[in-house]
N, C-alpha and C. Protein backbone atom coordinates (compact mmCIF):
# COMPACT_ATOMS: atom_id res chain seq x y z
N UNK A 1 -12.05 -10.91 7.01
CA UNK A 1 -10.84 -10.31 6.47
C UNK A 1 -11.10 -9.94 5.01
N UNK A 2 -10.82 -8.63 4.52
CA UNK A 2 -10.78 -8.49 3.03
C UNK A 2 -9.55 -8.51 2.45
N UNK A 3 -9.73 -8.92 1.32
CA UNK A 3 -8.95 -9.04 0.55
C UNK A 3 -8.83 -8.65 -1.21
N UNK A 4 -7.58 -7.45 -1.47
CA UNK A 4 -8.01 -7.20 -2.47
C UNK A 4 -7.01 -6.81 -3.27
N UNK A 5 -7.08 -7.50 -4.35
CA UNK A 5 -6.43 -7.96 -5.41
C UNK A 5 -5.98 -6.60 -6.52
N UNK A 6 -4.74 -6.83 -6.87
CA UNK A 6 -4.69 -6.57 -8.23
C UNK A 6 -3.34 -7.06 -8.92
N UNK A 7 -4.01 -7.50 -10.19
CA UNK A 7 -3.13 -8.41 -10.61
C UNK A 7 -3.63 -8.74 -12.58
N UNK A 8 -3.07 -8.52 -13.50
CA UNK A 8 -3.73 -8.81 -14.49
C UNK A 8 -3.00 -10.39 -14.66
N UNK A 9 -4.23 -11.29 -15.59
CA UNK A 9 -3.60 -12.30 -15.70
C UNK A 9 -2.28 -12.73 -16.59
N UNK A 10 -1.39 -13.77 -15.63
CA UNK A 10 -0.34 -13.98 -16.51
C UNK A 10 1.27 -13.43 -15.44
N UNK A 11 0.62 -12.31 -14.79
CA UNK A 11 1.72 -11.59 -14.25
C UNK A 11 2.02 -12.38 -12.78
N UNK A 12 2.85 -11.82 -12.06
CA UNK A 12 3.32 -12.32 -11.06
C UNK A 12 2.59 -11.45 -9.70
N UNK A 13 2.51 -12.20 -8.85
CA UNK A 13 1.67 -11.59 -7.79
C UNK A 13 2.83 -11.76 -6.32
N UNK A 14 2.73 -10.48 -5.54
CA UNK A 14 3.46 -10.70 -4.15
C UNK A 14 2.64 -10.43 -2.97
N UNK A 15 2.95 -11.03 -1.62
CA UNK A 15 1.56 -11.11 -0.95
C UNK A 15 2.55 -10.21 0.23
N UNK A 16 1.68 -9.32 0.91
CA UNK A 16 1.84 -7.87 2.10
C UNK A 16 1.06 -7.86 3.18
N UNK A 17 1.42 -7.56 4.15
CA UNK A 17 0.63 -6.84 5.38
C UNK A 17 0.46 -5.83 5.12
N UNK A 18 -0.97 -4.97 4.96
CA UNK A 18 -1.96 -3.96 5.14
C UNK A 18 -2.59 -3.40 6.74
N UNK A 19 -2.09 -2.64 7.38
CA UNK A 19 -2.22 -2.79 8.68
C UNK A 19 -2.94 -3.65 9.24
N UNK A 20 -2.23 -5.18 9.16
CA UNK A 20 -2.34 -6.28 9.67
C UNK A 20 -3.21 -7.11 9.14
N UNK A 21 -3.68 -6.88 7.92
CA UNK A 21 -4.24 -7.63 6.70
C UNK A 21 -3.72 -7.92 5.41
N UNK A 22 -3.31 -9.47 5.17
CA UNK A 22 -2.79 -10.22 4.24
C UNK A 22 -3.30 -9.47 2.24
N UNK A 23 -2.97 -8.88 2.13
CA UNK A 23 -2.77 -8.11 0.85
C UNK A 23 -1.99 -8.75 -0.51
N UNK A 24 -2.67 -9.08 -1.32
CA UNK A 24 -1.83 -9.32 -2.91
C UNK A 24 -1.77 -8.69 -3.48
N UNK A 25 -0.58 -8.13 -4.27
CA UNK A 25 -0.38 -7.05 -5.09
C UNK A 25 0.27 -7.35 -6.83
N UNK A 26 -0.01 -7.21 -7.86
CA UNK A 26 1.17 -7.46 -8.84
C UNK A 26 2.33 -7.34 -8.41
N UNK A 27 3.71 -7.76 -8.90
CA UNK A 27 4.72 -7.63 -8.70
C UNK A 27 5.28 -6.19 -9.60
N UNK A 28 5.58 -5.13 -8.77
CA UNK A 28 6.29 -3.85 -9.30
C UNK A 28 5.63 -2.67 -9.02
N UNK A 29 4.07 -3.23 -8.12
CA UNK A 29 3.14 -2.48 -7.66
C UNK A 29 4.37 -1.11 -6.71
N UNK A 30 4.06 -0.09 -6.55
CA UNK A 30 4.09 1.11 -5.49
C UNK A 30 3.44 1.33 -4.39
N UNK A 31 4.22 2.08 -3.33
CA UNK A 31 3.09 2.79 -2.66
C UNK A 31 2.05 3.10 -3.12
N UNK A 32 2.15 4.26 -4.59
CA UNK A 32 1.26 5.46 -4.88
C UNK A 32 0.06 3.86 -5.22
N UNK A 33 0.50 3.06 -6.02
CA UNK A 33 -0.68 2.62 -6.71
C UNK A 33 -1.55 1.55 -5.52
N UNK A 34 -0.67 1.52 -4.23
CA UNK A 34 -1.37 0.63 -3.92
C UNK A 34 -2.41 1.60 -2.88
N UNK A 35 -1.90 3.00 -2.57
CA UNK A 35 -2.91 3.76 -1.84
C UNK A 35 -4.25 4.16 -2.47
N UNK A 36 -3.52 4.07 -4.10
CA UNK A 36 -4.79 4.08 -5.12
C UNK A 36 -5.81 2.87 -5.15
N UNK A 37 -5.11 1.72 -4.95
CA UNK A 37 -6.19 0.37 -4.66
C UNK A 37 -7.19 0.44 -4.07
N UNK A 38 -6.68 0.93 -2.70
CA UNK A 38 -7.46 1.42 -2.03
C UNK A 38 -7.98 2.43 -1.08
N UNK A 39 -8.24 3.26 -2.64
CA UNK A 39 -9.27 4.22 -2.56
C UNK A 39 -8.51 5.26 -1.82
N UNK A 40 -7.37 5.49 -1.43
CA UNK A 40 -6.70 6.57 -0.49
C UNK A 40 -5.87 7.27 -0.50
N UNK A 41 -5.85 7.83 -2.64
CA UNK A 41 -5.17 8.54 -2.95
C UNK A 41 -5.44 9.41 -2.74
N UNK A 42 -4.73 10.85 -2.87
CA UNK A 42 -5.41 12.24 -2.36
C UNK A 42 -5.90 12.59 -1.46
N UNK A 43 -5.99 11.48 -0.58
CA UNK A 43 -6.48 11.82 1.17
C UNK A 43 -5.09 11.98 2.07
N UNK A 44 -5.27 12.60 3.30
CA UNK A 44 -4.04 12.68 4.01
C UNK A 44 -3.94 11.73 4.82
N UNK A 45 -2.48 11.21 4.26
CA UNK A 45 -2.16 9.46 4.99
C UNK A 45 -0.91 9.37 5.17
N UNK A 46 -0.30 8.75 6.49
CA UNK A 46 0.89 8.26 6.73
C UNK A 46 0.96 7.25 6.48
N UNK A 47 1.75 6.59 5.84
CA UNK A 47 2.58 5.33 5.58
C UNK A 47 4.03 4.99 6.48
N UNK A 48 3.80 4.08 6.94
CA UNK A 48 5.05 3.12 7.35
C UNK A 48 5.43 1.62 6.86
N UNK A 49 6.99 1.63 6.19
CA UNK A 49 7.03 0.76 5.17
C UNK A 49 7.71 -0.59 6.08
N UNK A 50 7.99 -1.63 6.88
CA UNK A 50 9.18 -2.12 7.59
C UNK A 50 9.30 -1.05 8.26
N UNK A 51 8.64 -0.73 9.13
CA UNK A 51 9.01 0.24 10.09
C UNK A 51 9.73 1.75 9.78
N UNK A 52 10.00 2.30 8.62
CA UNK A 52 10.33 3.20 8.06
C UNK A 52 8.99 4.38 7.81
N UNK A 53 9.13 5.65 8.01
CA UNK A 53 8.09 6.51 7.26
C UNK A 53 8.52 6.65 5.75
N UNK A 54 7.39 6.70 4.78
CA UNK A 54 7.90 6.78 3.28
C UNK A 54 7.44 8.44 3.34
N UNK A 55 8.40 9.29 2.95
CA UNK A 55 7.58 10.32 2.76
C UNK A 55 6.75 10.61 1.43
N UNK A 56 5.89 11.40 1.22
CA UNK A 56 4.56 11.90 0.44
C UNK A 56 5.45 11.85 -0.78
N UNK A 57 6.23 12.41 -0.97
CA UNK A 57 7.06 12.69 -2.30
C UNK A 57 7.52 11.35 -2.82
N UNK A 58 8.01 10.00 -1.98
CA UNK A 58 8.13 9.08 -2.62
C UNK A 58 7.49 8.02 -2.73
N UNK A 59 5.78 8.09 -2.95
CA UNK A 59 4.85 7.06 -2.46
C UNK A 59 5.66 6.34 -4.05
N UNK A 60 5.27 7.11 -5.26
CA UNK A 60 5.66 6.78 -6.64
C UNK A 60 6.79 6.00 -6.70
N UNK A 61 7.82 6.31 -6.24
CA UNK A 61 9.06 5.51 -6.24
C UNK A 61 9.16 4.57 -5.30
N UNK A 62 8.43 4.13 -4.49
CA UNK A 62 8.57 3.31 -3.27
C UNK A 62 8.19 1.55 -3.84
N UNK A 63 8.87 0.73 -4.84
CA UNK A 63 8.26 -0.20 -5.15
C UNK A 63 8.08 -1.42 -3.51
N UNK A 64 6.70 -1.75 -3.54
CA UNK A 64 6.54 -2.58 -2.86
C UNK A 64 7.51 -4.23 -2.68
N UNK A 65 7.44 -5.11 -2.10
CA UNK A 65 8.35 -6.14 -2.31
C UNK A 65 7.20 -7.63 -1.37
N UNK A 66 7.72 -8.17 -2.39
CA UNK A 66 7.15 -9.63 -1.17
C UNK A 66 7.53 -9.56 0.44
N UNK A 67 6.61 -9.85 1.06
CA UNK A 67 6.41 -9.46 3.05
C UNK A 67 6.71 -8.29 3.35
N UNK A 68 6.65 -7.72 2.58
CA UNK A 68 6.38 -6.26 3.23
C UNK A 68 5.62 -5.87 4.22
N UNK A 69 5.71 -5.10 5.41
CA UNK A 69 4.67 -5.12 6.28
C UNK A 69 4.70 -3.58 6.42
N UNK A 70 3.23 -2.72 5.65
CA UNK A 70 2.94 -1.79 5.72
C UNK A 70 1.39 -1.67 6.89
N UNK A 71 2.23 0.15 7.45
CA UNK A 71 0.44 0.58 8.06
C UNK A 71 0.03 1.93 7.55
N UNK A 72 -0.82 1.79 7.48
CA UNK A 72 -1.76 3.27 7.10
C UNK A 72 -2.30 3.55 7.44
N UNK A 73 -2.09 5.15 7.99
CA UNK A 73 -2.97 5.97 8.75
C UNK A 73 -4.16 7.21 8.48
N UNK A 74 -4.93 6.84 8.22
CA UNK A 74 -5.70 8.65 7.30
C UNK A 74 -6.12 9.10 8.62
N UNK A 75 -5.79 10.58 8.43
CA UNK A 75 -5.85 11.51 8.61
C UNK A 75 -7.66 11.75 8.94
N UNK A 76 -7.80 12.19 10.25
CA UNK A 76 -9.22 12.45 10.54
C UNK A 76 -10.07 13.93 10.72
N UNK A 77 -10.55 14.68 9.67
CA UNK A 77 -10.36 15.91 10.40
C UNK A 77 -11.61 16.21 11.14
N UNK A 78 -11.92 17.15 12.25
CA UNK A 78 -13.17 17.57 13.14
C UNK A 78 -13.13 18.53 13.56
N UNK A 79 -13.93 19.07 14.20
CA UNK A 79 -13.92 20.67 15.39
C UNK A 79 -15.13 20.99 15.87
């Protein structure tokens, strides 16, 4: 299982499901920053927040929360 952090010291940390991986985040973290964590900003990705779609426009405003249970999907392209 990975696990990956961000958190500067001192601050408060909240712990998430990552499509079905235990995730710590600072407290006030976002969507946007946590797709940035990892690595999957600017790629094409669906998010589901608690069973909700977040749309693209509000990854920024979407503050994360303690047990949150997010999945993420990127986008595969071929032909």
């Amino acid at each position: 299982m990975v696990k990956f952090f961000l958190w500067h010291a001192g601050s408060e940390v909240i712990q998430l499901s990552v499509n079905g991986q235990v995730q710590r985040v600072e407290t006030g973290a976002d969507v946007a920053r946590l797709l940035q964590m990892l690595e999957l900003s600017g790629k094409r990705v669906a998010v589901e927040r608690n069973g909700e779609i977040v749309p693209r426009s509000r990854y920024a405003g979407t503050p994360l929360a303690d047990g949150d249970a997010l999945e993420i999907v990127v986008a595969v392209g071929g032909g």
